[in-house]
ModelCIF file with pLDDT and N, C-alpha, C, O atoms, coordinates in Angstrom:
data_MODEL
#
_entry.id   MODEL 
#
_entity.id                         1 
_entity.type                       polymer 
_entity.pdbx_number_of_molecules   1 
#
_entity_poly.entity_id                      1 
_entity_poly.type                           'polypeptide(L)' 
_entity_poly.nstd_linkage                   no 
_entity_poly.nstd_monomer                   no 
_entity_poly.pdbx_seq_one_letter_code       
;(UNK)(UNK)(UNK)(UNK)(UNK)(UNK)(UNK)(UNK)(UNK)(UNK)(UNK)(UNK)(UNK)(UNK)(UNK)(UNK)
(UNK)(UNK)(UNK)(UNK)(UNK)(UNK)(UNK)(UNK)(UNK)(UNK)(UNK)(UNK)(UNK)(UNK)(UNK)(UNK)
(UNK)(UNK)(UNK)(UNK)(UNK)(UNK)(UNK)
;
_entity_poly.pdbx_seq_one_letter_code_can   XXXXXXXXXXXXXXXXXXXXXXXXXXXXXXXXXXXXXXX 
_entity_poly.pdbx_strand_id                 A 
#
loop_
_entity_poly_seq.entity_id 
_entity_poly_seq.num 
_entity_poly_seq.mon_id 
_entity_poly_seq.hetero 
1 1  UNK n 
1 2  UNK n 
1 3  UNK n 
1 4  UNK n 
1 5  UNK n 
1 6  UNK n 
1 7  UNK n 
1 8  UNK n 
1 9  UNK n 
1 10 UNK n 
1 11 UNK n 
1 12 UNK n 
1 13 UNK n 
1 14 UNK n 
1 15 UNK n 
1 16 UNK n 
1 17 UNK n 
1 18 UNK n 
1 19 UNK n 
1 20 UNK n 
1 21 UNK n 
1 22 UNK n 
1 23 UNK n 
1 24 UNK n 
1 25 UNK n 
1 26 UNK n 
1 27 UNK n 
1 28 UNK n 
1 29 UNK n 
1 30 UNK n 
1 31 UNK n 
1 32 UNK n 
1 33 UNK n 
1 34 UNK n 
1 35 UNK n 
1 36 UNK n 
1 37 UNK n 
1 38 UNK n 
1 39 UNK n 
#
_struct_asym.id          A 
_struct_asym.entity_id   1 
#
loop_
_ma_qa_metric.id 
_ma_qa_metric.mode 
_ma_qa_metric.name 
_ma_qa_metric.software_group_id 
_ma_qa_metric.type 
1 global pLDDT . pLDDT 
2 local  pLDDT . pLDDT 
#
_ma_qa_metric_global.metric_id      1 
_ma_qa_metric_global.metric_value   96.38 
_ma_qa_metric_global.model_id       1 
_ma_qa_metric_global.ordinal_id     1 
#
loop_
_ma_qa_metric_local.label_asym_id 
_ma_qa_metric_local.label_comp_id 
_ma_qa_metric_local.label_seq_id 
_ma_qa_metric_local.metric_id 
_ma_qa_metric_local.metric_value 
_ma_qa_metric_local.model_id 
_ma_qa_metric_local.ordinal_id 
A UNK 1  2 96.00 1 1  
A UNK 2  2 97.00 1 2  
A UNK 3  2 97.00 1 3  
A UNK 4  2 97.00 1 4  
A UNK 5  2 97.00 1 5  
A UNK 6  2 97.00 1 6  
A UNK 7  2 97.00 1 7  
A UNK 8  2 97.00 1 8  
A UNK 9  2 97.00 1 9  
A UNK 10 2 96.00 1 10 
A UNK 11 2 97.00 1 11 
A UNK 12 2 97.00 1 12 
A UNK 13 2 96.00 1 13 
A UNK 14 2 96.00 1 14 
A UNK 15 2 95.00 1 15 
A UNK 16 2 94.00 1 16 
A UNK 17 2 92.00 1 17 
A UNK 18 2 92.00 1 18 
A UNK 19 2 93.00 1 19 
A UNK 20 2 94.00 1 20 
A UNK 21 2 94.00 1 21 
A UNK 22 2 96.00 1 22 
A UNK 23 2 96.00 1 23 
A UNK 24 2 96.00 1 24 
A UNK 25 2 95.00 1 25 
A UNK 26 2 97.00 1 26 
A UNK 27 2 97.00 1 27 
A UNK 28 2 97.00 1 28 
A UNK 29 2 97.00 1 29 
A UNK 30 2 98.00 1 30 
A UNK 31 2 98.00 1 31 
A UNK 32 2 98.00 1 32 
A UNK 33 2 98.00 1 33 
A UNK 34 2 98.00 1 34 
A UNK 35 2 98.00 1 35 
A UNK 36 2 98.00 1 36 
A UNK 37 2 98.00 1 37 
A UNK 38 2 98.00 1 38 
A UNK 39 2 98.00 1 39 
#
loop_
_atom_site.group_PDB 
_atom_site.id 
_atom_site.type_symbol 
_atom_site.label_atom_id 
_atom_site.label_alt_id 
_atom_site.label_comp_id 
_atom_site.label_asym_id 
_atom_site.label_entity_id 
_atom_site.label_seq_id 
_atom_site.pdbx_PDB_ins_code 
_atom_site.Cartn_x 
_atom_site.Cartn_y 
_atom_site.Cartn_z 
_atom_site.occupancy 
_atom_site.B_iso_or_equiv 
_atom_site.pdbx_formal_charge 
_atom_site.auth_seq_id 
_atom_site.auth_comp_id 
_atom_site.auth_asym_id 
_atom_site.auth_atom_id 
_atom_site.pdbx_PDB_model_num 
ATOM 1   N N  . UNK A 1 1  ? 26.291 -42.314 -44.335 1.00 96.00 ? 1  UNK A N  1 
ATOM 2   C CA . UNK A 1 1  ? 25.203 -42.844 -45.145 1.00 96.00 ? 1  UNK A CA 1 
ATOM 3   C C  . UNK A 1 1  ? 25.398 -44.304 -45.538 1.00 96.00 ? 1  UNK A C  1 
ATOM 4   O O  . UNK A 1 1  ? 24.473 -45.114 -45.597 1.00 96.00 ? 1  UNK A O  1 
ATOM 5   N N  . UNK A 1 2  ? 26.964 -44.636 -45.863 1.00 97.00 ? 2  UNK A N  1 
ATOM 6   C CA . UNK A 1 2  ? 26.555 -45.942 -46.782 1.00 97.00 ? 2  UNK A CA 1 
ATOM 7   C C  . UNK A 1 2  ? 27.212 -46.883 -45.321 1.00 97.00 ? 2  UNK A C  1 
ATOM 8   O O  . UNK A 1 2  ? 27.738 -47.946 -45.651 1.00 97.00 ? 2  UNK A O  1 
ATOM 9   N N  . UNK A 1 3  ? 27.214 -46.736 -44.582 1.00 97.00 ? 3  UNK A N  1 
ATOM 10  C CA . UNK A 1 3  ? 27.599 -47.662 -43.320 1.00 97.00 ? 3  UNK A CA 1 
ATOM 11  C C  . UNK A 1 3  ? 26.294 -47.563 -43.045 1.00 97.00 ? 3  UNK A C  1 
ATOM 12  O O  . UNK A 1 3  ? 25.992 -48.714 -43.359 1.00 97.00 ? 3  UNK A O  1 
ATOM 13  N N  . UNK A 1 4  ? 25.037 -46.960 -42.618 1.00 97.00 ? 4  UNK A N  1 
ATOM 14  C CA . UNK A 1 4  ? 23.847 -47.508 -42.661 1.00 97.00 ? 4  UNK A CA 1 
ATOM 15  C C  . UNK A 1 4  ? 23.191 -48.314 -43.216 1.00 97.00 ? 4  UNK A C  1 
ATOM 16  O O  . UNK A 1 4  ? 22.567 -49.214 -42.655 1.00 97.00 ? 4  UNK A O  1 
ATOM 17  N N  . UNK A 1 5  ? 23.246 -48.080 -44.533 1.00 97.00 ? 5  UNK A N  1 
ATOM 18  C CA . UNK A 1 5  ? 22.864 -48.688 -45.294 1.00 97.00 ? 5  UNK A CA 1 
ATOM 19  C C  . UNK A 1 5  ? 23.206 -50.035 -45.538 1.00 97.00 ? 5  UNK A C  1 
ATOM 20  O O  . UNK A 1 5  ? 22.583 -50.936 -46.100 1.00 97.00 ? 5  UNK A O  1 
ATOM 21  N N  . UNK A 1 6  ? 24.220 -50.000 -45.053 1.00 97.00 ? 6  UNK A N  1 
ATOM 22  C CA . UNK A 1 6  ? 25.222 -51.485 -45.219 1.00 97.00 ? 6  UNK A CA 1 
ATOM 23  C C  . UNK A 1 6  ? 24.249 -52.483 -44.162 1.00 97.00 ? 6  UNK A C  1 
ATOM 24  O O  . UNK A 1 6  ? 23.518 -53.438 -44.425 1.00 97.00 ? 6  UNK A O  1 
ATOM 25  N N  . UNK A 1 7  ? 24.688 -51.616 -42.482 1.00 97.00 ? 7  UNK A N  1 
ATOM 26  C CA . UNK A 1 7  ? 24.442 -52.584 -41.654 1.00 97.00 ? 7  UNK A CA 1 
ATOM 27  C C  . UNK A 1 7  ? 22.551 -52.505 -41.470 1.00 97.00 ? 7  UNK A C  1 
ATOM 28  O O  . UNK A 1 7  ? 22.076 -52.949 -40.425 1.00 97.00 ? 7  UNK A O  1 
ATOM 29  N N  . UNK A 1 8  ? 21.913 -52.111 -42.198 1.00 97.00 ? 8  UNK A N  1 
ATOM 30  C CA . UNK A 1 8  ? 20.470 -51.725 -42.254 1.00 97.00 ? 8  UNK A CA 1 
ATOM 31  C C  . UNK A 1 8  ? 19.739 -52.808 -43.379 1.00 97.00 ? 8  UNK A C  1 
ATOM 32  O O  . UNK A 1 8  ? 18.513 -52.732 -43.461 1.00 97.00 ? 8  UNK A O  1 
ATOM 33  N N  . UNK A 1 9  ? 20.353 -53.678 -44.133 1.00 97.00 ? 9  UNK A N  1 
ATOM 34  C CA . UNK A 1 9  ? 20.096 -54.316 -45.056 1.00 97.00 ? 9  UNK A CA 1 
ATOM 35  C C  . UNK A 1 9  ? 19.800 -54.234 -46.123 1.00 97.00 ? 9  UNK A C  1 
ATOM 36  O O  . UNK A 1 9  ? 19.813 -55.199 -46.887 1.00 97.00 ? 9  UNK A O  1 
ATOM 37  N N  . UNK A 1 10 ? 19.390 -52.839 -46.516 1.00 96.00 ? 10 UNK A N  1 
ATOM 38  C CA . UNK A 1 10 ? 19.173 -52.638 -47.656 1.00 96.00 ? 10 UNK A CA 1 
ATOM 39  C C  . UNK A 1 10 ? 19.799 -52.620 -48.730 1.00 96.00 ? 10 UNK A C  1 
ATOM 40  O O  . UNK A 1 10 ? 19.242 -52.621 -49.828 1.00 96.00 ? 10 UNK A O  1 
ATOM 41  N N  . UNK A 1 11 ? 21.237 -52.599 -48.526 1.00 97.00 ? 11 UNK A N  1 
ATOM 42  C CA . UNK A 1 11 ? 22.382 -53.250 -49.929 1.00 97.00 ? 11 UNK A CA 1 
ATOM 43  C C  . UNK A 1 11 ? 22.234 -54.304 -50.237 1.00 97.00 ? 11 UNK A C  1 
ATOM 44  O O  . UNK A 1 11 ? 22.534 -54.528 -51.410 1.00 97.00 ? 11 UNK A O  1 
ATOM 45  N N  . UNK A 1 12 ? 21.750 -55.415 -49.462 1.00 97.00 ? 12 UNK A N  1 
ATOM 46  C CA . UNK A 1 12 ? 21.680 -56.887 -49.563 1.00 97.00 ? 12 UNK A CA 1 
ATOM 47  C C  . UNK A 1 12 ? 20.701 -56.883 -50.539 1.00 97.00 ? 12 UNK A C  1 
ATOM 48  O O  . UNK A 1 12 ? 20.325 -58.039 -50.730 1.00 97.00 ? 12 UNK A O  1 
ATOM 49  N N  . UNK A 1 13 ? 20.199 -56.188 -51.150 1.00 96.00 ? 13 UNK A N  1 
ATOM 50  C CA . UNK A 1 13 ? 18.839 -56.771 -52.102 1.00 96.00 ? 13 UNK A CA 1 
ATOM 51  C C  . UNK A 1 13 ? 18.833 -54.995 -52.664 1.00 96.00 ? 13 UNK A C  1 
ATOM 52  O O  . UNK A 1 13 ? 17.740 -54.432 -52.593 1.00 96.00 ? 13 UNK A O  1 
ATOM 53  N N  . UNK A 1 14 ? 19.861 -54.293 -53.120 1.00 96.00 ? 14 UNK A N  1 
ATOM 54  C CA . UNK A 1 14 ? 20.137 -53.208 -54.358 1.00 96.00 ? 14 UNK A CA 1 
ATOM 55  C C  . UNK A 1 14 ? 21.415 -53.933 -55.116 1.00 96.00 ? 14 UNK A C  1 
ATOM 56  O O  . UNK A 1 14 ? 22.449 -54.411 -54.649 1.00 96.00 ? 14 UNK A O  1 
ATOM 57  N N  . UNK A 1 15 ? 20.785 -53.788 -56.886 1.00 95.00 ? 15 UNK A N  1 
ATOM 58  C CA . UNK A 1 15 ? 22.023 -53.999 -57.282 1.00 95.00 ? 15 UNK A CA 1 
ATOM 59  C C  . UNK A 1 15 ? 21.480 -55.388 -58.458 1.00 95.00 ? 15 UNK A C  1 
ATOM 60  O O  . UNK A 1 15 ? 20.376 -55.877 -58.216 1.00 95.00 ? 15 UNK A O  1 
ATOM 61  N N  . UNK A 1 16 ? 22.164 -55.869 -59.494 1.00 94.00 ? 16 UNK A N  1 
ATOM 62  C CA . UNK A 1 16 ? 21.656 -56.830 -60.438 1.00 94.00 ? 16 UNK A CA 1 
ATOM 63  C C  . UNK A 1 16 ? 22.308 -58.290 -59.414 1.00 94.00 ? 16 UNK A C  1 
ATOM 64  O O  . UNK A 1 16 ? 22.020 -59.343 -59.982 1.00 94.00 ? 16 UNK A O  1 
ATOM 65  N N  . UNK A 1 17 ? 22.886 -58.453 -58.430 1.00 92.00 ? 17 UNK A N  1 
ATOM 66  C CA . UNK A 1 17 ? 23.169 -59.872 -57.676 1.00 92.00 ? 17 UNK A CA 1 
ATOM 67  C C  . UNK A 1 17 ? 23.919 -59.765 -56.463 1.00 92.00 ? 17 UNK A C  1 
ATOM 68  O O  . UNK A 1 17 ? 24.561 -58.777 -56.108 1.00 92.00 ? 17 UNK A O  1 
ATOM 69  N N  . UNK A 1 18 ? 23.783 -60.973 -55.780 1.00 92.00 ? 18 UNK A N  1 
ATOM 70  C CA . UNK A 1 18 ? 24.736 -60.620 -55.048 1.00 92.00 ? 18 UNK A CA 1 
ATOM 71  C C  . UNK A 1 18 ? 25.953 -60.826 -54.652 1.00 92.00 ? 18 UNK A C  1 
ATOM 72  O O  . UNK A 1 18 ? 26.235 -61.102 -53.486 1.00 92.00 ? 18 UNK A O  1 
ATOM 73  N N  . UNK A 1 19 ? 27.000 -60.683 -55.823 1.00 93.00 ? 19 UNK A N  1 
ATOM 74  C CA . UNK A 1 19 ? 28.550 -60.095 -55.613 1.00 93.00 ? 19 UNK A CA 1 
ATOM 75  C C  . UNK A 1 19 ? 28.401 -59.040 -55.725 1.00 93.00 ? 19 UNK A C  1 
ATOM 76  O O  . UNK A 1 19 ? 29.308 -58.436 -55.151 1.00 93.00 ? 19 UNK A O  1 
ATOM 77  N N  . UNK A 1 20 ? 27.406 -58.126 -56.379 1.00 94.00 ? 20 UNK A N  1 
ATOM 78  C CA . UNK A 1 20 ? 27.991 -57.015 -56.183 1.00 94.00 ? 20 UNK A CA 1 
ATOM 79  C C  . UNK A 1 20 ? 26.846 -55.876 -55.538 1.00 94.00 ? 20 UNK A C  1 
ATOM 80  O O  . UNK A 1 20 ? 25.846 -55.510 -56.154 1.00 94.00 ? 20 UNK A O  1 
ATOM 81  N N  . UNK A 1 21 ? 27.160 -55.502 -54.428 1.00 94.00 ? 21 UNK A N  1 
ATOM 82  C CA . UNK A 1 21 ? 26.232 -55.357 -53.518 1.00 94.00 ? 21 UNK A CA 1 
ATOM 83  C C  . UNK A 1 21 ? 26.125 -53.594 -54.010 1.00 94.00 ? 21 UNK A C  1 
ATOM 84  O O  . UNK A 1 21 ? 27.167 -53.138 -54.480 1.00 94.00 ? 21 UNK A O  1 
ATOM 85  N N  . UNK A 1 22 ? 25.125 -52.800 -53.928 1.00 96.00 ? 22 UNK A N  1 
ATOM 86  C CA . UNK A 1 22 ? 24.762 -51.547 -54.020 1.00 96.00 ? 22 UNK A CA 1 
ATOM 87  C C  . UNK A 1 22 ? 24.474 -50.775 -52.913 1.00 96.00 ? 22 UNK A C  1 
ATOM 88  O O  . UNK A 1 22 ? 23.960 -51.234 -51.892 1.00 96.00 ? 22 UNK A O  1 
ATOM 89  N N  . UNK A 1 23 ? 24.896 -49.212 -53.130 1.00 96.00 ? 23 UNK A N  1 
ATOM 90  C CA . UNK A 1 23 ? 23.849 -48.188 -52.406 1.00 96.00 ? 23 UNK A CA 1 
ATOM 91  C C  . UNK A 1 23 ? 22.953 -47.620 -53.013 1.00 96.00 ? 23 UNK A C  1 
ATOM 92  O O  . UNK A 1 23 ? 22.865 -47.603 -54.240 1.00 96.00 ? 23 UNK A O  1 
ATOM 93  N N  . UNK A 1 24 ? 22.123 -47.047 -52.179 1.00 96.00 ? 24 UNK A N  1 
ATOM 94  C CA . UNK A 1 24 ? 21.156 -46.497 -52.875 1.00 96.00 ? 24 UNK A CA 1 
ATOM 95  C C  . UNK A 1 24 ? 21.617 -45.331 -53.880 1.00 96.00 ? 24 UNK A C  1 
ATOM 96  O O  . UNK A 1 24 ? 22.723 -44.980 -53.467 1.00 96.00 ? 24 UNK A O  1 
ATOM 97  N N  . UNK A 1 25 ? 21.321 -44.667 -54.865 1.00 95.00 ? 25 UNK A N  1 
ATOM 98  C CA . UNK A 1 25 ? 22.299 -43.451 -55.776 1.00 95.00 ? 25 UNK A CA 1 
ATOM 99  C C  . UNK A 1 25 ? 21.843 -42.383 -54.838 1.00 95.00 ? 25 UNK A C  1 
ATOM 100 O O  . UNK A 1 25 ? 22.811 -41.744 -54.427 1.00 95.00 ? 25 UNK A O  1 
ATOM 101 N N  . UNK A 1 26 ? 20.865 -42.029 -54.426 1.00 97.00 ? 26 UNK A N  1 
ATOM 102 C CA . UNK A 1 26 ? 20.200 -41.164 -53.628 1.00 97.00 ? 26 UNK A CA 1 
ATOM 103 C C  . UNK A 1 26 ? 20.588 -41.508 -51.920 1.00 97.00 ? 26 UNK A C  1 
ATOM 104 O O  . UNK A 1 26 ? 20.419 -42.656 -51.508 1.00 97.00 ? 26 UNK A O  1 
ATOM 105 N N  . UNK A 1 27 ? 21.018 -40.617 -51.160 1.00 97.00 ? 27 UNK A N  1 
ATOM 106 C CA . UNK A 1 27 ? 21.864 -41.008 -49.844 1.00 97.00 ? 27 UNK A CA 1 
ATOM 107 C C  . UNK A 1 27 ? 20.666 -41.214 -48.907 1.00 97.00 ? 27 UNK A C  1 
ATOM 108 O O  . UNK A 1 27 ? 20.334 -40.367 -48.079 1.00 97.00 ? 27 UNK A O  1 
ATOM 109 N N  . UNK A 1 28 ? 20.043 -42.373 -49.079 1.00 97.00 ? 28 UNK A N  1 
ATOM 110 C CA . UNK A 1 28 ? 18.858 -42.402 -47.979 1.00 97.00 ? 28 UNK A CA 1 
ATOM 111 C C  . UNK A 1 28 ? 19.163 -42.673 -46.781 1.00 97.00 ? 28 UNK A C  1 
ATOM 112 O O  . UNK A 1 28 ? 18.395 -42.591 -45.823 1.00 97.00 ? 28 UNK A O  1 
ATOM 113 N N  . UNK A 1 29 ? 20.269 -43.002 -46.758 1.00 97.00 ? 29 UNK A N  1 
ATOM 114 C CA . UNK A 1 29 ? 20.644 -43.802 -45.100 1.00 97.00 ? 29 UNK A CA 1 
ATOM 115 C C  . UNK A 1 29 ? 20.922 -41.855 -44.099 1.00 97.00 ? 29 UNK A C  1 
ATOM 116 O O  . UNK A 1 29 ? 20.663 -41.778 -42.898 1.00 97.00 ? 29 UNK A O  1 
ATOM 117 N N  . UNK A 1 30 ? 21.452 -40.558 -44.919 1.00 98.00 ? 30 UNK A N  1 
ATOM 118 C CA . UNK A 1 30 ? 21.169 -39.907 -43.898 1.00 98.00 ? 30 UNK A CA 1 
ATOM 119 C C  . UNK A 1 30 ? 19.933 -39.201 -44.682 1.00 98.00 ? 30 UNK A C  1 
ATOM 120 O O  . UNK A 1 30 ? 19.247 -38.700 -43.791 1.00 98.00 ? 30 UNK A O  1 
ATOM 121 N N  . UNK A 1 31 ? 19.359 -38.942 -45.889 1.00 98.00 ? 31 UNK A N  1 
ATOM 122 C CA . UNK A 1 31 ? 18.045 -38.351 -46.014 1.00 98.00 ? 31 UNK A CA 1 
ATOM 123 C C  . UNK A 1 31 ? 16.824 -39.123 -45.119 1.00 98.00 ? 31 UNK A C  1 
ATOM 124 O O  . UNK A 1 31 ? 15.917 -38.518 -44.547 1.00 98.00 ? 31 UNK A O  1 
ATOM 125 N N  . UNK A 1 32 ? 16.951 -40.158 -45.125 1.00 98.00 ? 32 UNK A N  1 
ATOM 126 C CA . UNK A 1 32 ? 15.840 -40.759 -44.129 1.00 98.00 ? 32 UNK A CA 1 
ATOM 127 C C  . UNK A 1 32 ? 15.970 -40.249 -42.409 1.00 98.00 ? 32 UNK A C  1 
ATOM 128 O O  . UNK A 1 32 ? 15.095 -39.865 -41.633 1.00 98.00 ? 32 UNK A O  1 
ATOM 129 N N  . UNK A 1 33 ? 17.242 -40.410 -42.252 1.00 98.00 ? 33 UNK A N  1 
ATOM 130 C CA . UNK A 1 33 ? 17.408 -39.564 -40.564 1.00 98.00 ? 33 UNK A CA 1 
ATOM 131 C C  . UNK A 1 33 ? 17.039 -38.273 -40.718 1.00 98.00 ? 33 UNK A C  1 
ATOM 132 O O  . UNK A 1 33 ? 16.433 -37.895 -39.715 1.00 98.00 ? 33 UNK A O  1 
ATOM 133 N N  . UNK A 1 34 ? 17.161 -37.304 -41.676 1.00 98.00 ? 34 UNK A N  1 
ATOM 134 C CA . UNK A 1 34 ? 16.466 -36.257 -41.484 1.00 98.00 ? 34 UNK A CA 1 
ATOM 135 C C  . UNK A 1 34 ? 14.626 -36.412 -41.487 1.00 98.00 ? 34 UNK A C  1 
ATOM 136 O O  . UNK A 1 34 ? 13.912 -36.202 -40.506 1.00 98.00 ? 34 UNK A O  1 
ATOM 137 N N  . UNK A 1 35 ? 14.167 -36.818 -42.824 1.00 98.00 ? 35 UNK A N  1 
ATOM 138 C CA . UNK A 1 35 ? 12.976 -36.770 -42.457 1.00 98.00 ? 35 UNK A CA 1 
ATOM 139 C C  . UNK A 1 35 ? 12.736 -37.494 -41.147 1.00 98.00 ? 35 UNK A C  1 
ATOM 140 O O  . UNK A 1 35 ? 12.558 -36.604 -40.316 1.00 98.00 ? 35 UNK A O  1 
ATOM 141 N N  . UNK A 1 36 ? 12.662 -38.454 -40.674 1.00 98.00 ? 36 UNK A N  1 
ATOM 142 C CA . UNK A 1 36 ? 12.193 -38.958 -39.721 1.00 98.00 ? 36 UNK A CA 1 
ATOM 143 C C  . UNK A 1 36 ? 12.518 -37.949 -38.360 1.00 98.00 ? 36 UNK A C  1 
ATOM 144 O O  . UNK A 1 36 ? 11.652 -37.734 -37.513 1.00 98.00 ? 36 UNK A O  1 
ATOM 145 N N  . UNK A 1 37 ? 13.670 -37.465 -38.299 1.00 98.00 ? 37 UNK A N  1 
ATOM 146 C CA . UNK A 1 37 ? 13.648 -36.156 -37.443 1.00 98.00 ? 37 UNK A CA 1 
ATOM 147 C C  . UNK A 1 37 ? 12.524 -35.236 -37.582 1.00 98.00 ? 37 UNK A C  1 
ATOM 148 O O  . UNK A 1 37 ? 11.637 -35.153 -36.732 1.00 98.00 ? 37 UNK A O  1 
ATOM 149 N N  . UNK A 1 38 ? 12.570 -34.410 -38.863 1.00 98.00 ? 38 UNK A N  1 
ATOM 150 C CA . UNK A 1 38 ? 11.211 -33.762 -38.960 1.00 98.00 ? 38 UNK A CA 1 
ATOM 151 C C  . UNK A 1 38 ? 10.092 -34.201 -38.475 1.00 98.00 ? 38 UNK A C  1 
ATOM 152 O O  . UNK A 1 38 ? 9.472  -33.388 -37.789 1.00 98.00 ? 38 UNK A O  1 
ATOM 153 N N  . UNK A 1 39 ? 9.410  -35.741 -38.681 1.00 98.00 ? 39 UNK A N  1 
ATOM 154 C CA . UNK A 1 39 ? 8.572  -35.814 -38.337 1.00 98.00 ? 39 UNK A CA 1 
ATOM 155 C C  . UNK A 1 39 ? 8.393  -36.345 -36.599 1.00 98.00 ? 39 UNK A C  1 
ATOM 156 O O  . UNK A 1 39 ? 7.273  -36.455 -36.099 1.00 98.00 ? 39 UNK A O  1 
#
């Protein structure tokens, strides 16, 4: 999950700046591979 997220960009802009970079709290990097499977 959070190696997606990493190289997917979306840490770059979670989080109050950027030193200190975020994941999402919710694991979207593999909840999103599932839905998108489903659909």
């Amino acid at each position: 999950d959070q190696v997606v997220q990493g190289i997917g960009g979306g840490m770059s802009i979670t989080g109050h700046d950027a030193e200190h970079p975020a994941r999402a709290g919710i694991p979207i990097g593999d909840l999103g591979g599932g839905m998108f499977a489903v659909m």
